[in-house]
Protein backbone atom coordinates (compact mmCIF):
# COMPACT_ATOMS: atom_id res chain seq x y z
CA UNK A 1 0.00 0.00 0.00
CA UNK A 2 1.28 3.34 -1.08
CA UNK A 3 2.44 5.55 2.17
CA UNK A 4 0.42 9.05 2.40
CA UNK A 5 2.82 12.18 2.74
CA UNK A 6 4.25 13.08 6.14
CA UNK A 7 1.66 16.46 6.58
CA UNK A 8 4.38 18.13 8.67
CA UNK A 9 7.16 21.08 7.45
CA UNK A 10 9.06 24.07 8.34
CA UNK A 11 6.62 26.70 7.19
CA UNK A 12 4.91 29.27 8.81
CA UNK A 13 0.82 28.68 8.67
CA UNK A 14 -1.96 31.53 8.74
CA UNK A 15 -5.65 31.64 8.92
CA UNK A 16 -7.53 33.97 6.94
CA UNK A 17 -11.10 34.02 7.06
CA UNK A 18 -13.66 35.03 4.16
CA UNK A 19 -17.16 35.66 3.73
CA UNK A 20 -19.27 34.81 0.46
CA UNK A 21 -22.44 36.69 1.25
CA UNK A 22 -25.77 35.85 -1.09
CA UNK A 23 -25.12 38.22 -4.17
CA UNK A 24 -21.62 36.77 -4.61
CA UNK A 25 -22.84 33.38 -4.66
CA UNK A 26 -24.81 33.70 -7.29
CA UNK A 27 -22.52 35.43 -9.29
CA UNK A 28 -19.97 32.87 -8.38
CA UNK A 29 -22.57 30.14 -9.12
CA UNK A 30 -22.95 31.55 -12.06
CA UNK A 31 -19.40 32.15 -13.30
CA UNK A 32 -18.65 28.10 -12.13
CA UNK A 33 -21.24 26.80 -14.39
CA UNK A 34 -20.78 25.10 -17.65
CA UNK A 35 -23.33 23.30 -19.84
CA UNK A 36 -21.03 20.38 -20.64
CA UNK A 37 -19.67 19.92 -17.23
CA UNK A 38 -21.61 21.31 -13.98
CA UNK A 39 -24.61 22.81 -15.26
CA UNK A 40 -25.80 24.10 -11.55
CA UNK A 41 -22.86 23.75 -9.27
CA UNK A 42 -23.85 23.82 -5.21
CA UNK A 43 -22.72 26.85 -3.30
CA UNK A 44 -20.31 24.51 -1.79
CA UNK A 45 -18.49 23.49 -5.11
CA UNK A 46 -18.32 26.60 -6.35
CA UNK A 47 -17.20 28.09 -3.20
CA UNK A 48 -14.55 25.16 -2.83
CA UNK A 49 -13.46 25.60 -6.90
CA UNK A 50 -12.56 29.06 -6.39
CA UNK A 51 -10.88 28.93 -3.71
CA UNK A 52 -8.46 25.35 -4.50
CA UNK A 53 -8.23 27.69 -8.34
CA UNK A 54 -6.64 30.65 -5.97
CA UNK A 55 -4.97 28.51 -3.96
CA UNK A 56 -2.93 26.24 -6.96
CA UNK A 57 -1.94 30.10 -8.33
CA UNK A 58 -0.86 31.27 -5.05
CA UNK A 59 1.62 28.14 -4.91
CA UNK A 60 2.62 28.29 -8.02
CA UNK A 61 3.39 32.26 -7.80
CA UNK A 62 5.46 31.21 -4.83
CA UNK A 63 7.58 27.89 -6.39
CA UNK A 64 8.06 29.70 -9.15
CA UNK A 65 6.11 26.90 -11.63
CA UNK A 66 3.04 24.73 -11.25
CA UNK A 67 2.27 21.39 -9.22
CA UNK A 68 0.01 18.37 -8.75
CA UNK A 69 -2.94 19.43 -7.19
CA UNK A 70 -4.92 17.27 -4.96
CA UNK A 71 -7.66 18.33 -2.79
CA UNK A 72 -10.10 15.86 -0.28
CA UNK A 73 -13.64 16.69 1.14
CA UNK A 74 -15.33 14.99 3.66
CA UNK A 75 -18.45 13.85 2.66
CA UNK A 76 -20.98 12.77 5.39
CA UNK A 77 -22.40 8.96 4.71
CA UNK A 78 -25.00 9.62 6.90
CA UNK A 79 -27.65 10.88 3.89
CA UNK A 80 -26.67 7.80 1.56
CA UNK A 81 -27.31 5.29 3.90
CA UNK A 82 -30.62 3.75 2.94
CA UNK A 83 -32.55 3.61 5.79
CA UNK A 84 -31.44 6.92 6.38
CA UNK A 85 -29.45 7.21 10.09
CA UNK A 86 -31.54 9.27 12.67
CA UNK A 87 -30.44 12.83 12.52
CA UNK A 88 -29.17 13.49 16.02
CA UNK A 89 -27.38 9.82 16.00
CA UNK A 90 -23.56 10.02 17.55
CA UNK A 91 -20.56 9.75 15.75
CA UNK A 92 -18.42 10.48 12.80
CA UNK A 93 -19.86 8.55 9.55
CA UNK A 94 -17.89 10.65 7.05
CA UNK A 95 -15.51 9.17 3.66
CA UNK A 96 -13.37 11.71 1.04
CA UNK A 97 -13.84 12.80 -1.94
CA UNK A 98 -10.87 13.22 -3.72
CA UNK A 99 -10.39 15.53 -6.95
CA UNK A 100 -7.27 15.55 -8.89
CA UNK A 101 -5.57 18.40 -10.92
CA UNK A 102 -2.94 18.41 -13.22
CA UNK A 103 -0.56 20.98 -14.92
CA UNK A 104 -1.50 20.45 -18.53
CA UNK A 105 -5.08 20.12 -17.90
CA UNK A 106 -5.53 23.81 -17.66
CA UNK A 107 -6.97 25.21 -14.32
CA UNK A 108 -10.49 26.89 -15.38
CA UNK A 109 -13.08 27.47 -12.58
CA UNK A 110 -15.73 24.99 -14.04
CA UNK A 111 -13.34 22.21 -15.41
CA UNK A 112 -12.43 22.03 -11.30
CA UNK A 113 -16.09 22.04 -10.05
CA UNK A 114 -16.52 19.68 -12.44
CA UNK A 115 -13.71 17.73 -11.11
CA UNK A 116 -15.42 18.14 -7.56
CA UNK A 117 -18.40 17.06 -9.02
CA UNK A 118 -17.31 13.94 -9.86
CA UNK A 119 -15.30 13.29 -6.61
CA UNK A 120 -18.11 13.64 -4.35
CA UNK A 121 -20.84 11.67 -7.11
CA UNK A 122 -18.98 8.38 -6.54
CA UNK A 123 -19.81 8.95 -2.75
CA UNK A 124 -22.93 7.33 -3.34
CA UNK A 125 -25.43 4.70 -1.87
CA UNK A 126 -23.92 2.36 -3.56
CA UNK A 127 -20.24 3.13 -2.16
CA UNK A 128 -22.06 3.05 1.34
CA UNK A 129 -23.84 -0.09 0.34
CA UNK A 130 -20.19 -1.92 -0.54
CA UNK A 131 -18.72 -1.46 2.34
CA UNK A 132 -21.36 -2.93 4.58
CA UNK A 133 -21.53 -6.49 5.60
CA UNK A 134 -19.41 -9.56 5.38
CA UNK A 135 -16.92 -7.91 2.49
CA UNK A 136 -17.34 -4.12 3.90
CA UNK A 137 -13.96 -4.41 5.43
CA UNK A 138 -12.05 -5.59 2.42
CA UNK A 139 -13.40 -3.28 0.39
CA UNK A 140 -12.69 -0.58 2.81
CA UNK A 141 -8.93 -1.71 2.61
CA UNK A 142 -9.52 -1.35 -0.93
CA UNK A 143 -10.56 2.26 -1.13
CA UNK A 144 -8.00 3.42 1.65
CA UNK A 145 -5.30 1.83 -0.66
CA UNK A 146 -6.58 3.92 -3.60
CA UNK A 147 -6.75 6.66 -1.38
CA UNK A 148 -2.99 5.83 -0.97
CA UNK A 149 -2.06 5.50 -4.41
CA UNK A 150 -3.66 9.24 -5.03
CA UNK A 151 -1.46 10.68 -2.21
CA UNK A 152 1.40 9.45 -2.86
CA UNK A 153 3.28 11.99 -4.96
CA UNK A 154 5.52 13.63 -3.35
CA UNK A 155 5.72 16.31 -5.43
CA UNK A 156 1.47 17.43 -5.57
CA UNK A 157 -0.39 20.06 -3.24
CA UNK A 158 -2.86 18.71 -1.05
CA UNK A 159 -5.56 20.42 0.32
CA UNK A 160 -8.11 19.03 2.76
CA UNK A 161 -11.80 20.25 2.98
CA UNK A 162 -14.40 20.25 5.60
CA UNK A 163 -18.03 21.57 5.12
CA UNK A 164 -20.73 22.60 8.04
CA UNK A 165 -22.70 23.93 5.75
CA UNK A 166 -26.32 22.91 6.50
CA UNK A 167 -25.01 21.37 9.48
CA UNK A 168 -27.41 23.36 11.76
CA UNK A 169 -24.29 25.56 13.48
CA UNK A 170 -26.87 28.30 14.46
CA UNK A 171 -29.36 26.13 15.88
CA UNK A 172 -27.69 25.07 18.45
CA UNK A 173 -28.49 26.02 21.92
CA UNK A 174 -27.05 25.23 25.45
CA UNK A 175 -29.42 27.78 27.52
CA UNK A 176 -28.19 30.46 26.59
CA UNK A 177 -29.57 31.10 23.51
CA UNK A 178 -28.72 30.66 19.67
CA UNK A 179 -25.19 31.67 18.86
CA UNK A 180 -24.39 34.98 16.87
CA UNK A 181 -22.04 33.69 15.03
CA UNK A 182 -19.97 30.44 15.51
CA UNK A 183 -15.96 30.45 14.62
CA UNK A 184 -13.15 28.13 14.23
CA UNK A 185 -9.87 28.24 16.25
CA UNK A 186 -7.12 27.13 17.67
CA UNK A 187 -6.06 25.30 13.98
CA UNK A 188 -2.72 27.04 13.47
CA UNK A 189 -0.21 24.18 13.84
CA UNK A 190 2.55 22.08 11.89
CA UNK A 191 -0.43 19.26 11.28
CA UNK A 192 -2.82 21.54 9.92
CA UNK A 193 -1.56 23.14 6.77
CA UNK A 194 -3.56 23.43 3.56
CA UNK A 195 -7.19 23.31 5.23
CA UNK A 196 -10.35 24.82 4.27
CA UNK A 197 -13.20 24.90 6.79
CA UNK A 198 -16.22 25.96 5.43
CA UNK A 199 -19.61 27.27 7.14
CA UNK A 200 -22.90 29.03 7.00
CA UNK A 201 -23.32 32.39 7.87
CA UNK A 202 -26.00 33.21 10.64
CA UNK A 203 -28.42 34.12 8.14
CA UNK A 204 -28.05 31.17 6.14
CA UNK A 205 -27.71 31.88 2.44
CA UNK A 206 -23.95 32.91 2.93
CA UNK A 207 -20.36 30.81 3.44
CA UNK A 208 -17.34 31.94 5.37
CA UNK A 209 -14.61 30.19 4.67
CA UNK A 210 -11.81 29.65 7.03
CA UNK A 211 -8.04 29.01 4.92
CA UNK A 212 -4.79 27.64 6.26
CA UNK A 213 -2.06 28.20 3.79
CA UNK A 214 1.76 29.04 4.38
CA UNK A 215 2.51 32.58 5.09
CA UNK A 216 4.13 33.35 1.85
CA UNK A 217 1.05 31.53 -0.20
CA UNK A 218 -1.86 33.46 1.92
CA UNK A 219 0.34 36.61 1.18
CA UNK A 220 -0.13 35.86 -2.85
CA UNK A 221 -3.82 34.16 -1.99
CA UNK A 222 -5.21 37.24 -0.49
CA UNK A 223 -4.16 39.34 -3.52
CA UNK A 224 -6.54 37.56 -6.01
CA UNK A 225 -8.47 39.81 -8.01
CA UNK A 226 -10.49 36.51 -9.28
CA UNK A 227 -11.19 35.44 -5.55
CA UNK A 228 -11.24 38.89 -4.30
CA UNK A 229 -13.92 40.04 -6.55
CA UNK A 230 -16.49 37.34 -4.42
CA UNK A 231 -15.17 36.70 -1.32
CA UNK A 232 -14.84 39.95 1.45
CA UNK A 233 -11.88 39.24 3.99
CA UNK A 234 -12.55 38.97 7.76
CA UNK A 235 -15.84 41.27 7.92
CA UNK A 236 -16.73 42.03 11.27
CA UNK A 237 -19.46 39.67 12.63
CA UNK A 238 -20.89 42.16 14.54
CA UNK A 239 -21.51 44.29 11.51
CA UNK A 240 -23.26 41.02 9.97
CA UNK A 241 -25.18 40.71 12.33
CA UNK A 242 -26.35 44.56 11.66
CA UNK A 243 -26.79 44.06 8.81
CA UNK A 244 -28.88 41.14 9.49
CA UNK A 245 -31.31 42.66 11.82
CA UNK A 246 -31.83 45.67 9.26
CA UNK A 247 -33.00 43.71 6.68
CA UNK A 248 -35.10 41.89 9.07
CA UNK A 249 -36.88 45.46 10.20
CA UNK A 250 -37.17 46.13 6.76
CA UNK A 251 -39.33 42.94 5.95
């Protein structure tokens, strides 16, 4: 079985957060659409394209030429199992979705939602199905080893996803009350490098999107005029939810 890439080096990591409020979604939506490949991409893939398309031209602005690109998402098996798990069961049930990307492919926004697109498809009821019963764990060794395979150039990127969206963040309540707005933290260490965390905004028909790159790749990352002209960097959540309340007086 191929051996997956020590995720530990010298670099320095940073964490940038960005906000994709309603209007830029749908022009984003929009822009990562493509009759022949994704006709209507999720919020999520194109969310997830743009930023893995900023990301490969922040490395390669920084090494000078381009590389392998390999990016995971976890997908959550819990809505392909058939009958469905109860919502509020315990436990991790998740498998990735792998997409692959390489330098004479070309790097256009819907040829990698497309890409995305067919990652996460083969994460199916039938995948979940296979790996059940009597031959589940063989053909769970199976799948890790392709995983293997995949990640074993040592010469690609690799980026790692996870998505909360529509995983009820706001709705949750310990007694005090729904949350104004929920955050990550505490991610800024040698074994997290490459990461994108993405989640709903409070109001529901936005992402923010949390990135982990090296300093010298968020440096290039940040000054995207593709990414930049959808995604707003660290807005204030207090000014969100402002904004949020307005419109709500307004209705």
């Amino acid at each position: 079985m191929a051996m997956w890439p020590c995720p530990v080096n010298q670099s320095k990591y940073v964490t940038r957060r960005f906000l994709f409020d309603s209007s830029a979604l749908v022009g984003l939506k929009a822009k990562a659409a493509s009759s022949k490949v994704v006709p209507i991409p999720s919020r999520v893939e194109a969310v997830l394209g743009l930023i893995w398309k900023s990301a490969m031209a922040a490395s390669n602005a920084v090494n000078g030429s381009p590389k392998p690109s390999v990016i995971s998402l976890a997908v959550n098996l819990r809505r392909k199992t058939f009958p469905h798990l109860p919502k509020l069961s315990v436990g991790n049930l998740i498998w990735s979705a792998v997409a692959q990307w390489m330098p004479n492919t070309g790097a256009k926004l819907d040829c990698l939602v497309g890409n995305l697109r067919e990652a996460i498809s083969k994460i199916n009821g039938g995948f979940v199905q296979e790996i059940q019963g009597k031959e589940g764990f063989l053909k769970v060794i199976e799948r890790l080893k392709e995983l293997g395979d995949v990640y074993s150039n040592k010469g690609a990127n690799y980026y790692k996803c996870t998505s909360m969206c529509d995983g009820g963040l706001y709705e949750a309540d310990f007694g005090w009350g729904k949350p104004i707005w929920v955050s990550l933290g505490g991610v800024e260490d040698p074994l997290v490098m490459n990461l994108i965390f993405l989640m709903d905004t409070r109001s529901g028909d936005g992402i923010e999107a949390w990135v982990i790159l090296s300093e010298e790749e968020m440096a290039e990352f940040v000054r995207d005029p593709e990414f930049l002209a959808f995604a707003s960097l660290d807005p204030s959540p207090l000014r969100l939810k402002l904004d949020e309340s307005i419109c709500s007086a307004r209705m």
